[in-house]
Protein backbone atom coordinates (compact mmCIF):
# COMPACT_ATOMS: atom_id res chain seq x y z
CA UNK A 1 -76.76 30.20 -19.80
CA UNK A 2 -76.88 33.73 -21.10
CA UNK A 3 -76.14 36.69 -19.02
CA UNK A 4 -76.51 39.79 -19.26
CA UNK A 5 -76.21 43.46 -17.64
CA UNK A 6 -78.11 44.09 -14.73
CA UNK A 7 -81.32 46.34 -15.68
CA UNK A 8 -80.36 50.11 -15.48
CA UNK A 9 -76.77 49.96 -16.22
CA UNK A 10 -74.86 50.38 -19.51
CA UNK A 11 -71.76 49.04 -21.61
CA UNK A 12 -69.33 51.24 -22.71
CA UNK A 13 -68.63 49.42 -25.84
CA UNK A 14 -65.29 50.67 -27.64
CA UNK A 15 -66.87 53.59 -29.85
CA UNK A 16 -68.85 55.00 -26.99
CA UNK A 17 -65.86 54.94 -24.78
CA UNK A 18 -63.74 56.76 -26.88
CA UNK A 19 -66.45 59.72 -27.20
CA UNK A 20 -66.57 58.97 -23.18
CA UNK A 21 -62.96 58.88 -22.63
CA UNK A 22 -62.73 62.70 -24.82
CA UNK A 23 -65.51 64.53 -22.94
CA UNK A 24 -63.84 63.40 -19.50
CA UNK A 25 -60.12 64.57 -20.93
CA UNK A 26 -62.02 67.93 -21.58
CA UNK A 27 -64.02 68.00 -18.38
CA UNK A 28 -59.93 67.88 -16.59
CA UNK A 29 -58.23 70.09 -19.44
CA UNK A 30 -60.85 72.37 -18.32
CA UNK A 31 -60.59 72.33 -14.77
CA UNK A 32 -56.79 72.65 -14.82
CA UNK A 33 -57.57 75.99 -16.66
CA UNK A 34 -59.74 77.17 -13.63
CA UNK A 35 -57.54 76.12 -10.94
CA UNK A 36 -59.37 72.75 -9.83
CA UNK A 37 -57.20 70.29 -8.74
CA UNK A 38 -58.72 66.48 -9.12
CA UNK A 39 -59.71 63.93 -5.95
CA UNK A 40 -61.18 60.35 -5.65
CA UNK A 41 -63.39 59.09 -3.35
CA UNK A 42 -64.68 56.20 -2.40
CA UNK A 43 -67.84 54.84 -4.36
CA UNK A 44 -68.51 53.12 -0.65
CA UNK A 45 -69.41 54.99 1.87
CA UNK A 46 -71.96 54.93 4.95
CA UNK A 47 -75.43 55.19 5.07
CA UNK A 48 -75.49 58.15 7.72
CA UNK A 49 -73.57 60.27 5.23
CA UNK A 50 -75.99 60.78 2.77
CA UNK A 51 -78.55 60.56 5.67
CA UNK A 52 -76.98 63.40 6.99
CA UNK A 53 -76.23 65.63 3.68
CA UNK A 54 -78.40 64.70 1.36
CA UNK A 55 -81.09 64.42 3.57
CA UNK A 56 -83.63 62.00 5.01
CA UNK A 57 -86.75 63.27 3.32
CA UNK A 58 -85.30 63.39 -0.35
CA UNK A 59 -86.36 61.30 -3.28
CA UNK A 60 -82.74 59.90 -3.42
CA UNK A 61 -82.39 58.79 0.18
CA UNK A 62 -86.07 57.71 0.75
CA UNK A 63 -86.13 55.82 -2.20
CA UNK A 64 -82.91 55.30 -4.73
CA UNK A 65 -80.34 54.70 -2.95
CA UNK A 66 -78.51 51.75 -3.19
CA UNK A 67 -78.11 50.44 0.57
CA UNK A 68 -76.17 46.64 2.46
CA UNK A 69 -75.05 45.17 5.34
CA UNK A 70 -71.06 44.41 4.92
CA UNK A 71 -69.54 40.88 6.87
CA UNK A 72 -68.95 43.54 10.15
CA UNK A 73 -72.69 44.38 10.27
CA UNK A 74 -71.95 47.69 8.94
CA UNK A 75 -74.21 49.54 6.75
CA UNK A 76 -72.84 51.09 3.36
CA UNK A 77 -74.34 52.86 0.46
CA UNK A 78 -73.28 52.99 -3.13
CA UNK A 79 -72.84 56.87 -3.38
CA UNK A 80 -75.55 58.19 -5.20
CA UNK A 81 -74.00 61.62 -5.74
CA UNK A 82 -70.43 63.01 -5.52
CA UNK A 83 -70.50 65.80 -3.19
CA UNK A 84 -70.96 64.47 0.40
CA UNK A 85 -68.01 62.33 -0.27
CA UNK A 86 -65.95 65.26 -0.97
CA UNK A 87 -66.92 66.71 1.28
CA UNK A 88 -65.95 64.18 4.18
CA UNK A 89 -62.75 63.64 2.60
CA UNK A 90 -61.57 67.01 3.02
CA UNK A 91 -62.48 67.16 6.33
CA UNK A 92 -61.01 64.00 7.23
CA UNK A 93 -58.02 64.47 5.01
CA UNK A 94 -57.84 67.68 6.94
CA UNK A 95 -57.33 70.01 3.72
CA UNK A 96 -57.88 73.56 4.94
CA UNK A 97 -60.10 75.66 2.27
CA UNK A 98 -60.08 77.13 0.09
CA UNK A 99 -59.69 74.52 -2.68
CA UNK A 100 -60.88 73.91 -5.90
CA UNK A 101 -61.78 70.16 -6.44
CA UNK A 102 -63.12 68.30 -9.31
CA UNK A 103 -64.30 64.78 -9.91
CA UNK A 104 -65.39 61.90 -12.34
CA UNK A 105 -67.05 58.49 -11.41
CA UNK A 106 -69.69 56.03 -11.46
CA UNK A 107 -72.59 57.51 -9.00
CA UNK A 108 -76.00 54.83 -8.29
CA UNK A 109 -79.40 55.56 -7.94
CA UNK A 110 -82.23 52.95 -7.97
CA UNK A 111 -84.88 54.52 -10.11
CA UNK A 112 -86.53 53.93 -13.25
CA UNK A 113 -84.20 53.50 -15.83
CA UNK A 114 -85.39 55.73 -19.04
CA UNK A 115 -82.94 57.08 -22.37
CA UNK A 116 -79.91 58.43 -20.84
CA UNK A 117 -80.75 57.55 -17.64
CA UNK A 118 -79.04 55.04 -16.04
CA UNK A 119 -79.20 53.11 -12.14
CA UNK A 120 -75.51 53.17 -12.73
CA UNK A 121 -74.41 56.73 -14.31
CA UNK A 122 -71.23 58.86 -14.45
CA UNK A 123 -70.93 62.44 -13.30
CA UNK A 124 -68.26 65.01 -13.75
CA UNK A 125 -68.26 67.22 -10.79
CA UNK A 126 -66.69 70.46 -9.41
CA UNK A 127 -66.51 71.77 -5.81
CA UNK A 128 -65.15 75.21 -4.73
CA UNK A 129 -64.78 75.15 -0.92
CA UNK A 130 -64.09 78.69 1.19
CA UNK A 131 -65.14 80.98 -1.46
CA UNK A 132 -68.48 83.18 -0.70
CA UNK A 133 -69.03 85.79 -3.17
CA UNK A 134 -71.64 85.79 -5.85
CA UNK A 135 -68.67 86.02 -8.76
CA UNK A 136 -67.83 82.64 -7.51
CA UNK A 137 -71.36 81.56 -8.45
CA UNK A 138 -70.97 83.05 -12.04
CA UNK A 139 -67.55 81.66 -12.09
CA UNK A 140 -68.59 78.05 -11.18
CA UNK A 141 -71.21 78.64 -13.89
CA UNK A 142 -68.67 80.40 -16.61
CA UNK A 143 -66.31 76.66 -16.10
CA UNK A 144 -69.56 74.98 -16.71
CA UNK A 145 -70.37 77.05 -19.92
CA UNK A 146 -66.51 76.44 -21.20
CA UNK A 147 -66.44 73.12 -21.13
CA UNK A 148 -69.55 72.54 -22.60
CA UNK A 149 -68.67 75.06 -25.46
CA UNK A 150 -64.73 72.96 -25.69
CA UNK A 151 -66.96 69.95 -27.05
CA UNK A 152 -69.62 71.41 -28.82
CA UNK A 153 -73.15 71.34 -26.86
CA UNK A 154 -74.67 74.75 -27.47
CA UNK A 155 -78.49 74.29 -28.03
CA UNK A 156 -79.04 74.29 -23.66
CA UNK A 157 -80.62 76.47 -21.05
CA UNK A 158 -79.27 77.43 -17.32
CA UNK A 159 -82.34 77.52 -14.81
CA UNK A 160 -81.44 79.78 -11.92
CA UNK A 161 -83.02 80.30 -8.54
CA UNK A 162 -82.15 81.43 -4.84
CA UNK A 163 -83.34 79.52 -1.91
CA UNK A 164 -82.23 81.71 0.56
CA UNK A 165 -80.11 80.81 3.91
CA UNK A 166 -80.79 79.80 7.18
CA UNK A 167 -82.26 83.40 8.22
CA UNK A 168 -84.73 83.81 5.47
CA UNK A 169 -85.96 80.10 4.38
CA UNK A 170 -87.49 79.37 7.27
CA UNK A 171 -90.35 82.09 6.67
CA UNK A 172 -91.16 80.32 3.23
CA UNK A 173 -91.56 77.02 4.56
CA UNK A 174 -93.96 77.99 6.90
CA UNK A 175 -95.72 80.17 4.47
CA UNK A 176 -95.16 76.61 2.05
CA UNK A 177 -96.71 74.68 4.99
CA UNK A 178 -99.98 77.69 5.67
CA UNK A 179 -100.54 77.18 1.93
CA UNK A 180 -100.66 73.52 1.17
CA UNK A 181 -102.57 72.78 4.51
CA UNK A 182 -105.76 73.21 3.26
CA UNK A 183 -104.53 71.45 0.10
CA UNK A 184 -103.55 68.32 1.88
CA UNK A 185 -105.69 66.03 0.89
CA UNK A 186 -105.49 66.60 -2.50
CA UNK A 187 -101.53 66.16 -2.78
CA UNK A 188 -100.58 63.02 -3.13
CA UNK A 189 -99.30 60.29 -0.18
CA UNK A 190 -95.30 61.40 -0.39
CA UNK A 191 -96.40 64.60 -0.07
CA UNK A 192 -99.13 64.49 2.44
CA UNK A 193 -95.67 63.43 4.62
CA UNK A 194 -93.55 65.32 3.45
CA UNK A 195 -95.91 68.59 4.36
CA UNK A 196 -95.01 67.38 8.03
CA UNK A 197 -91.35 66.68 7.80
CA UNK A 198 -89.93 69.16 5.33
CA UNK A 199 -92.23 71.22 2.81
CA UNK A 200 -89.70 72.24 0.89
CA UNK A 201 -89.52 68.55 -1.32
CA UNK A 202 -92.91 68.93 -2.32
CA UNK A 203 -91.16 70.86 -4.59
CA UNK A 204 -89.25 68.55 -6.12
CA UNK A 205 -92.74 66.47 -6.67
CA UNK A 206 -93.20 65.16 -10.06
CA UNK A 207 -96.60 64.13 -9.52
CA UNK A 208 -99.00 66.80 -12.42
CA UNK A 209 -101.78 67.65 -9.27
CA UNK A 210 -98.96 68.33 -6.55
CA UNK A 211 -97.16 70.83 -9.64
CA UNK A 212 -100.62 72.26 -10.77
CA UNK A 213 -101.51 72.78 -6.38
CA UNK A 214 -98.23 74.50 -5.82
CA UNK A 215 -98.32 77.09 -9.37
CA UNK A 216 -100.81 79.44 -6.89
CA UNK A 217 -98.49 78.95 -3.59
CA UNK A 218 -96.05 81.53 -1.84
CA UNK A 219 -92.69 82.04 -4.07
CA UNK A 220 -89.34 82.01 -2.34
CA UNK A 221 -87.96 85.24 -4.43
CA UNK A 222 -91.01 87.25 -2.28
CA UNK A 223 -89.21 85.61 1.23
CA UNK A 224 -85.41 86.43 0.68
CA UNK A 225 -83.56 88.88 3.07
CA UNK A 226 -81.96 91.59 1.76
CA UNK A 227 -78.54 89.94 1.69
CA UNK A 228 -79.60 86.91 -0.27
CA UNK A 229 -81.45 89.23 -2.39
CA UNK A 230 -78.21 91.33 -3.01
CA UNK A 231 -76.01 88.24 -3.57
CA UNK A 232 -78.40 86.56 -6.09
CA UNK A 233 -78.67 90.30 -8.12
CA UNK A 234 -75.13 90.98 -7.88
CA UNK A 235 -74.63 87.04 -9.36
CA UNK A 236 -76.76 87.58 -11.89
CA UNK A 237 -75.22 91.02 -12.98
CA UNK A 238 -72.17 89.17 -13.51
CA UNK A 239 -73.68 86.54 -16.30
CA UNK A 240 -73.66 88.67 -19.08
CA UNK A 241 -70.15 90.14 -18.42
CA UNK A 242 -68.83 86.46 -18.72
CA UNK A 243 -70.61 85.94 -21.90
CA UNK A 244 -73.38 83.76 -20.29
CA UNK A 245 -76.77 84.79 -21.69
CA UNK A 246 -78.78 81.46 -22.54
CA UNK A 247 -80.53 81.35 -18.84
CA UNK A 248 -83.58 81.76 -17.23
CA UNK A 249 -85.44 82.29 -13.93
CA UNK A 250 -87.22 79.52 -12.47
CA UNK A 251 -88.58 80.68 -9.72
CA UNK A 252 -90.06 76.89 -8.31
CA UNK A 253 -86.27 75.26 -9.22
CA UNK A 254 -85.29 74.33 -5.68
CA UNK A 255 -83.38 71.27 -6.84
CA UNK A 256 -83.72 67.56 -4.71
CA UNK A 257 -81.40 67.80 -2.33
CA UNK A 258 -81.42 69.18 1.09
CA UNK A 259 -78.15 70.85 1.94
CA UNK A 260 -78.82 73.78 -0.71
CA UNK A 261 -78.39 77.45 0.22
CA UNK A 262 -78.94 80.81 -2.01
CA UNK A 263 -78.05 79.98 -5.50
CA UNK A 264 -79.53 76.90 -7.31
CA UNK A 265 -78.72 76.16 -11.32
CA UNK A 266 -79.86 72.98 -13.65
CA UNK A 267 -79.00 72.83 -17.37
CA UNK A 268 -81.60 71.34 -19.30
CA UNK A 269 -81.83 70.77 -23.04
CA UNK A 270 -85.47 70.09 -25.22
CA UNK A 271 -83.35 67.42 -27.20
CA UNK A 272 -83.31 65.04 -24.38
CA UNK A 273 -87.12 65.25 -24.40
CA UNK A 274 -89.48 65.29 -21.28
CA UNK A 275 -86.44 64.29 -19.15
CA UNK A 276 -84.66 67.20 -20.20
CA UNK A 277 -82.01 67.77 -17.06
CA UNK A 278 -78.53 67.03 -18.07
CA UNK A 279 -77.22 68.41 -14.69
CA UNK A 280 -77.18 70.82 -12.02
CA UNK A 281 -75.49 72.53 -8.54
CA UNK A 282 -75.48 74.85 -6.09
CA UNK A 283 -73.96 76.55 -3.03
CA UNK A 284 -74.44 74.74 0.24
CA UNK A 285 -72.86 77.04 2.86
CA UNK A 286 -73.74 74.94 5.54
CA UNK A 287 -72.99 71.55 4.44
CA UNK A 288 -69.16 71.85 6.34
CA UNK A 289 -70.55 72.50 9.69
CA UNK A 290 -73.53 69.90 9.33
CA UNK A 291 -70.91 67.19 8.69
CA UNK A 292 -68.45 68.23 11.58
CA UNK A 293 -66.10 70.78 10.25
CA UNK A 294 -65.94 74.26 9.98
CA UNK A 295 -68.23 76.49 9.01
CA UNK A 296 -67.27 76.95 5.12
CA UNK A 297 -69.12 78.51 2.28
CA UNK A 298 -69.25 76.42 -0.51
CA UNK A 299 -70.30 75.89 -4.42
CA UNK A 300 -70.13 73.34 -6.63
CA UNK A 301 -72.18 71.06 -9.60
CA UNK A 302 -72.35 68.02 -11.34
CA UNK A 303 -72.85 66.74 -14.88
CA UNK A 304 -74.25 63.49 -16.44
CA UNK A 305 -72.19 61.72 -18.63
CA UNK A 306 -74.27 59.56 -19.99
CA UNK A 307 -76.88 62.68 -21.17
CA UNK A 308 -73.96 65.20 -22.31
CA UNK A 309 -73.14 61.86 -24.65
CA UNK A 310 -76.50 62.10 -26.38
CA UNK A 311 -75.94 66.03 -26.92
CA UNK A 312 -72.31 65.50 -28.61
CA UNK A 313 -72.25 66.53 -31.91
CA UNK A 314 -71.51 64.18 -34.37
CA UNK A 315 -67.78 64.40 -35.71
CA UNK A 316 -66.85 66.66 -33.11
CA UNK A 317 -63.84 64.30 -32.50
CA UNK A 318 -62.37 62.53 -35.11
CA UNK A 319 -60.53 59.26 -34.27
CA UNK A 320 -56.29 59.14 -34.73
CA UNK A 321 -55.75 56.55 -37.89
CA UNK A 322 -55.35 53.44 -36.93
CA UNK A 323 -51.82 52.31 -38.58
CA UNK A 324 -51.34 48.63 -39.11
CA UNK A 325 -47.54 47.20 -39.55
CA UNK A 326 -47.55 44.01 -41.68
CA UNK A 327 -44.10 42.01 -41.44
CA UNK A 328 -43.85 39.30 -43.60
CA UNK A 329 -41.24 37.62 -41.49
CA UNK A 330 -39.19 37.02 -38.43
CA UNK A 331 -36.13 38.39 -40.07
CA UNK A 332 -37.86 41.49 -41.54
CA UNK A 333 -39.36 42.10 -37.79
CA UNK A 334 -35.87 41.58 -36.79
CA UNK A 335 -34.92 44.56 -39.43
CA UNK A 336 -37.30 46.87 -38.76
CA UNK A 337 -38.45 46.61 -35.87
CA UNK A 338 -37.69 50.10 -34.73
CA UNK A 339 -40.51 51.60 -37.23
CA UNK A 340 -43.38 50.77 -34.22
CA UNK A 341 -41.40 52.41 -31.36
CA UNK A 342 -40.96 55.07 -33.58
CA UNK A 343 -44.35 55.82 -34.41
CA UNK A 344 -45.47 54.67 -31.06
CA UNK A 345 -43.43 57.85 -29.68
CA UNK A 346 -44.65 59.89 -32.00
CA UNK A 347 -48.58 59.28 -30.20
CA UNK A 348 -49.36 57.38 -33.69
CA UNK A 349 -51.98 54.32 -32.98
CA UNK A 350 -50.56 51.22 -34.26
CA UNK A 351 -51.35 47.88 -34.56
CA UNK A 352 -49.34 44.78 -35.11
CA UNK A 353 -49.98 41.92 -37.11
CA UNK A 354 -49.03 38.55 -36.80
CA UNK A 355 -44.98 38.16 -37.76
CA UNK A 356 -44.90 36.04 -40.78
CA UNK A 357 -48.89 35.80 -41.76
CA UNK A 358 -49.46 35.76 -45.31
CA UNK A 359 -50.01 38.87 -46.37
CA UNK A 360 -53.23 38.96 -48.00
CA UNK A 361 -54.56 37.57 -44.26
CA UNK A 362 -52.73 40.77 -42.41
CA UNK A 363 -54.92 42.86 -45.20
CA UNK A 364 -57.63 41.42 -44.17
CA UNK A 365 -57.10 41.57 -40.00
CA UNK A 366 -55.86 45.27 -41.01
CA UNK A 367 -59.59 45.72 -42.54
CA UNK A 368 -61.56 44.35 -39.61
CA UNK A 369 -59.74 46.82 -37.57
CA UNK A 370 -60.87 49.48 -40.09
CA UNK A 371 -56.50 50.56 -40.25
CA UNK A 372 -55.85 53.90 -42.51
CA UNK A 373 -53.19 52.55 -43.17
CA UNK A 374 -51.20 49.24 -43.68
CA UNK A 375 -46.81 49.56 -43.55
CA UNK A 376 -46.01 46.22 -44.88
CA UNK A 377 -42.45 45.70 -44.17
CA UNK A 378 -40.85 43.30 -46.45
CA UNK A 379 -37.12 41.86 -47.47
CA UNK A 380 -37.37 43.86 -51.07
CA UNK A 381 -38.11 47.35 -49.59
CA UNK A 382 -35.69 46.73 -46.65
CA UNK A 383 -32.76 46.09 -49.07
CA UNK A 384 -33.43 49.70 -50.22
CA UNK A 385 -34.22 51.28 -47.02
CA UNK A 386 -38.16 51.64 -47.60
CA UNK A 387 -41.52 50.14 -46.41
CA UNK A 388 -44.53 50.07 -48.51
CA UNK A 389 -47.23 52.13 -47.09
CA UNK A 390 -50.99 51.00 -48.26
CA UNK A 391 -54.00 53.42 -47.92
CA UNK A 392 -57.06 51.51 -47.27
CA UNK A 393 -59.41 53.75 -48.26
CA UNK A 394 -58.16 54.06 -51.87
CA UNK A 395 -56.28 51.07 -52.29
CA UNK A 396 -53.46 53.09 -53.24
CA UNK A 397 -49.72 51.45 -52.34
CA UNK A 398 -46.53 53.58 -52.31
CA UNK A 399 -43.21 53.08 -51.47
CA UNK A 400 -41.77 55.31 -48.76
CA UNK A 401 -37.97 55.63 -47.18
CA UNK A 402 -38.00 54.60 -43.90
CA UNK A 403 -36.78 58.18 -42.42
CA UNK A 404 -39.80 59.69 -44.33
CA UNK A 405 -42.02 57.46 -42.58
CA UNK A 406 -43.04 59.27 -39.86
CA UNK A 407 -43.85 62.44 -41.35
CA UNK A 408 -45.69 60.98 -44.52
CA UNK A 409 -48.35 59.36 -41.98
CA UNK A 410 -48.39 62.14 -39.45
């Protein structure tokens, strides 16, 4: 029998996961740097959660997420997104804001699984909890911009948008709902509902009539009070002080979750094509009190790994040499043993071969492992206190002291 991954998820196989492994030790380097400070969650957690924060009417919860009954009759979901989870962690972990938080981890969402896009998919996430000024927004933005800068992706846009807060959305959506009434029968049957329920997600529609209806509808820039207005222009002014100048209004971005207030960002690239999203965020001041804590302001935004992968420059990170220690027997293992703790220590990678294998095998098992380079330690050189040191890629062999070792490969 053959098996095989289930559809929509991905191996890591040991060249990816290196690249992987380097964007995700950037991702933290960078966070340390801003004062974030890393948690875990569960990838379990229940239903009524993202129910709750995510919200009932979204594309994720309606129709992606990933949902079972446990052996207590409980029902769970596989998260599909990090923040809810940090969210109720804090508050049940009682951490009193503010804090800076980031994340990495598998997230799952049943949809259509398309290039870079995965049912299974990693996301590096940041939350900044108890922090409600607009140069939080550009600053949340500015660690966003840094890291991707640290590995190399340049060639990206930053959609912006405001969607207000509790005093001033409400007038949209009911200006949203006046317009697309008489429209209603030509949207199509997710949004004919969601008109009723929340007006808002027709929105996030990716259906070409419901987009090409909305183009002529209200816009939620013409709706904001004057203090989301102010925040969003003082949070802009800020962008070009920090250096950040590749964005762009988007004045129908309202993003596909529910617990978003004021500012709203995605980063998109044309080289992932027509799905051109590589992640996004937002502030959701509300999201606290809506899950039983305090009322806390709060920012934050995630990143696909598996799409910021497909934007990595080739090259960007070259790979340590792989050095491969040949002994040619038990008692010259016995001699110099000391040569792979010592290299080891030094954060050299080394192989070793099998004690006592001809050598023109080890040569060979160095090759498949595509070694730099090959220290064959043998009872000749050991008499004189000195390895032979191979380079594979020019066949070249030298002898080197032992106490030069380190340095000559370094």
């Amino acid at each position: 029998m053959k098996y095989q991954r289930p559809k929509g998820t991905k191996d890591f196989l040991p060249e990816e996961a290196r690249k992987a492994s380097y964007v995700e030790e950037v991702f933290r380097q960078t966070c340390a740097l801003f004062g974030f400070q890393e948690i875990r969650t569960p990838i379990l957690e229940p239903k009524e959660l993202f129910l709750r924060a995510t919200g009932a009417e979204t594309e994720i919860v309606q129709k992606e997420m990933y949902l079972f009954f446990d052996r207590s009759g409980r029902e769970l979901a596989l998260r599909p997104e990090g923040t809810p989870g940090v969210i109720r962690a804090v508050i049940e972990g009682g951490l009193n804001p503010p804090q800076r938080l980031f994340y990495l981890g598998p997230m799952f969402r049943y949809e259509k699984p398309q290039k870079g896009r995965f049912r299974q998919h990693h996301q590096l996430g940041i939350e900044v909890l108890g922090e409600k000024g607009p140069y939080t927004d550009a600053e949340v933005l500015f660690l966003a911009t840094t890291f991707l800068s640290a590995i190399g992706i340049k060639d990206y846009q930053i959609l912006l948008n405001s969607l207000g807060c509790q005093n001033c959305s409400p007038a949209f959506s009911q200006a949203l709902k006046a317009f697309l009434s008489s429209e209603e029968k030509k949207l199509c049957p997710d949004c004919q509902g969601r008109l009723l329920r929340n007006p808002l997600r027709i929105l996030d529609c990716k259906n070409e009539n419901c987009q090409k209806i909305y183009q002529f509808g209200p816009k939620i820039k013409d709706y904001l009070c004057s203090d989301c207005s102010e925040h969003f222009a003082s949070f802009l002014s800020y962008l070009p002080q920090l250096g950040i100048k590749n964005y762009r209004l988007a004045e129908n971005l309202v993003r596909g979750i529910d617990y978003y207030t004021r500012t709203v960002f995605e980063f998109v690239s044309e080289r992932l094509g027509s799905q051109n999203s590589f992640g996004g965020g937002g502030r959701y001041d509300n999201l606290f009190a809506d899950l039983g804590g305090e009322k806390t302001p709060a920012i934050g935004f995630a990143l696909g790994l598996e799409r910021i992968l497909m934007l990595l420059p080739e090259g960007e990170k070259e790979e340590p040499a792989i050095i491969f220690i040949a002994f040619l027997s038990p008692a010259d293992f016995e001699k110099g043993k000391e040569i792979i703790t010592t290299l080891r220590s030094a954060r050299l990678k080394v192989i070793v071969g099998e004690v006592g294998e001809r050598l023109k095998g080890q040569l060979k098992r160095a090759n498949s492992y595509q070694a730099r380079w090959v220290v064959i330690v043998g009872e000749e050189e050991l008499k004189k206190g000195a390895v032979s040191v191979k380079d594979m890629k020019t066949g070249e062999q030298r002898e080197i002291r032992k106490e030069e070792l380190l340095n000559f490969l370094k």
